[in-house]
Structure formats: C-alpha cells, structure tokens
Protein backbone atom coordinates (compact mmCIF):
# COMPACT_ATOMS: atom_id res chain seq x y z
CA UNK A 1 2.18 -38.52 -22.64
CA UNK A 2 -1.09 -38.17 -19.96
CA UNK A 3 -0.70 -35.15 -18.18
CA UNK A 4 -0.84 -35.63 -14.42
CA UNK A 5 -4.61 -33.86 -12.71
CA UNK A 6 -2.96 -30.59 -11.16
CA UNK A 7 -6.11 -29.12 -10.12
CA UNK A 8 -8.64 -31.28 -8.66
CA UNK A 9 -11.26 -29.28 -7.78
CA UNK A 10 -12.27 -25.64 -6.61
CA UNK A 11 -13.51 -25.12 -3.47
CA UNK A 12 -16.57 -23.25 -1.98
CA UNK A 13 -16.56 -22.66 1.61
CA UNK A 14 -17.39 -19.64 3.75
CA UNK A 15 -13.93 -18.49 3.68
CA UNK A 16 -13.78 -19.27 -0.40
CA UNK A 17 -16.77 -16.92 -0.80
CA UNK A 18 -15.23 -14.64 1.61
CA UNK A 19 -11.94 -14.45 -0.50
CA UNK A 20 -13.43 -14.06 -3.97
CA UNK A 21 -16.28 -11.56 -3.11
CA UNK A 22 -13.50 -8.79 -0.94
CA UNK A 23 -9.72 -10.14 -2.70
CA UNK A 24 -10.77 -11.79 -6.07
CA UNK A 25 -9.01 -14.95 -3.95
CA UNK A 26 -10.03 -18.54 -5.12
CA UNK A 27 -9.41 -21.78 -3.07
CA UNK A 28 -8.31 -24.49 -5.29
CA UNK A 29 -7.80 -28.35 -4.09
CA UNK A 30 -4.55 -29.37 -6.00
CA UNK A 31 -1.89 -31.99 -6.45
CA UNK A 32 0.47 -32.37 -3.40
CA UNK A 33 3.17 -32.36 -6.05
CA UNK A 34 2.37 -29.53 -8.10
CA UNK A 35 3.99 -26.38 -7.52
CA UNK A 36 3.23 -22.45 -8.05
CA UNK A 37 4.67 -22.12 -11.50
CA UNK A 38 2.19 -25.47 -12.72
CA UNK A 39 -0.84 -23.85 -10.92
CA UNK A 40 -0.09 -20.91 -12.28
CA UNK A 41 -0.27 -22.00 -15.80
CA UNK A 42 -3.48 -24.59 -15.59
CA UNK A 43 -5.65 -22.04 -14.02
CA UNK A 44 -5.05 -19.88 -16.67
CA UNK A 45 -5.71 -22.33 -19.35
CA UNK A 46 -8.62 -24.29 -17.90
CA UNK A 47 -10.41 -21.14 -16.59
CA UNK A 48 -9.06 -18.19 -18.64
CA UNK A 49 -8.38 -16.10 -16.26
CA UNK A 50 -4.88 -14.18 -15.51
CA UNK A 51 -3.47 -15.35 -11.86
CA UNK A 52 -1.26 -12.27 -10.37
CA UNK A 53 0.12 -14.73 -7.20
CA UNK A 54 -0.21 -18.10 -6.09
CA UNK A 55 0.51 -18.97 -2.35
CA UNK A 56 -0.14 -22.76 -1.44
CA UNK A 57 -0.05 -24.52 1.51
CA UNK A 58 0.07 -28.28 2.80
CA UNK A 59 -3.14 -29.32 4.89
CA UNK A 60 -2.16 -32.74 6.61
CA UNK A 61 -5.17 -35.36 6.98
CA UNK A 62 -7.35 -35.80 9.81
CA UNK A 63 -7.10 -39.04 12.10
CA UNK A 64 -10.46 -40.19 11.81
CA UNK A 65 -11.51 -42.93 14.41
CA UNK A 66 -12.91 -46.20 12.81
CA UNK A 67 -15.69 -48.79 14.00
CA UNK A 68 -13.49 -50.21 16.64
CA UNK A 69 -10.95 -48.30 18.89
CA UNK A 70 -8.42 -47.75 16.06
CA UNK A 71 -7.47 -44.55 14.29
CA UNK A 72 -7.47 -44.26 10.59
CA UNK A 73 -6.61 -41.19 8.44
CA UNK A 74 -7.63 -39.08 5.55
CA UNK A 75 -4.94 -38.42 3.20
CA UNK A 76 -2.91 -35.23 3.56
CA UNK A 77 -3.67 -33.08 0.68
CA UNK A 78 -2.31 -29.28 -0.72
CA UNK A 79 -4.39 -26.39 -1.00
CA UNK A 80 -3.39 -23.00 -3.33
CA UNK A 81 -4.84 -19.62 -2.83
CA UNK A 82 -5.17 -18.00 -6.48
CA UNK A 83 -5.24 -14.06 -6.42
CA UNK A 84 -6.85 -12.94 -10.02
CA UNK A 85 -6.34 -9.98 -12.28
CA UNK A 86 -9.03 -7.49 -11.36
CA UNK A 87 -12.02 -8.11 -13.31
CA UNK A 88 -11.76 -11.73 -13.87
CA UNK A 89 -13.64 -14.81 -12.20
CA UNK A 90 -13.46 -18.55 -12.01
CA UNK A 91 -17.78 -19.46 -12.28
CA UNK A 92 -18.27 -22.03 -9.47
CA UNK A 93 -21.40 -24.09 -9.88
C-alpha cells in the first residue's frame, strides 16, 4: 500500500525565516487532505524532530488571468505551521 505525499515541501519565505529564527516555527506546504495528527507524525519521522503544535490553514488559489481575457486559477492548496521542541531544527537547503 503507497502512502499518499503528506508533506510536499518546506517553505522559505521572509515570514518562514522570521518564524524559525524568533518561535522555532516552520512553514510546511502539505496535502489539502492531511490533517494535524498525520503532519504531526511525518515531520517527526522524515525530519527527526519533536513537533509540540501544529496549526494549519487552507490558502485558496489565485485567479490568474490567461493570454486572452479569461481567468484561470492556481489550485487551492493547505499550509501547516509546525512549532518544534526547543533545540531542534528542520535544515532547509
């Protein structure tokens, strides 16, 4: 049985960097589907970290206008907010 991609990717923005440098807070892309208790557990096996909370929340897509004077859009898409043990780190290269 293939176990469905939970976390996609982790992200580094302004705010990311913000997060992990002052609350040990990581922004993580995941699957719309997932929920807390999966995120949970495949951050802590993938990066070996412990995660004290996880607080997601849905980002919807943008419209994005195409070549002619129709509208397309981006897929909606979930991001999670993982708050580490003090004195752990997910390495983001």
């Amino acid at each position: 049985m293939d176990s469905p991609v939970i976390i996609k990717k982790v992200q580094t923005t302004e705010k990311g960097t913000a997060l992990a440098e002052k609350n040990n807070q990581y922004l993580l892309e995941v699957a719309p589907r997932a929920n807390k208790i999966q995120i949970k557990r495949m951050t802590e096996q993938m990066f070996g970290v412990s995660v004290i909370r996880v607080n997601t929340m849905n980002m919807p897509g943008k419209r994005k206008r195409e070549r002619t004077a129709r509208y397309g859009k981006r897929p909606d898409w979930k991001r999670a907010v993982v708050t580490l043990k003090a004195g752990d780190k997910i390495e983001t290269a």
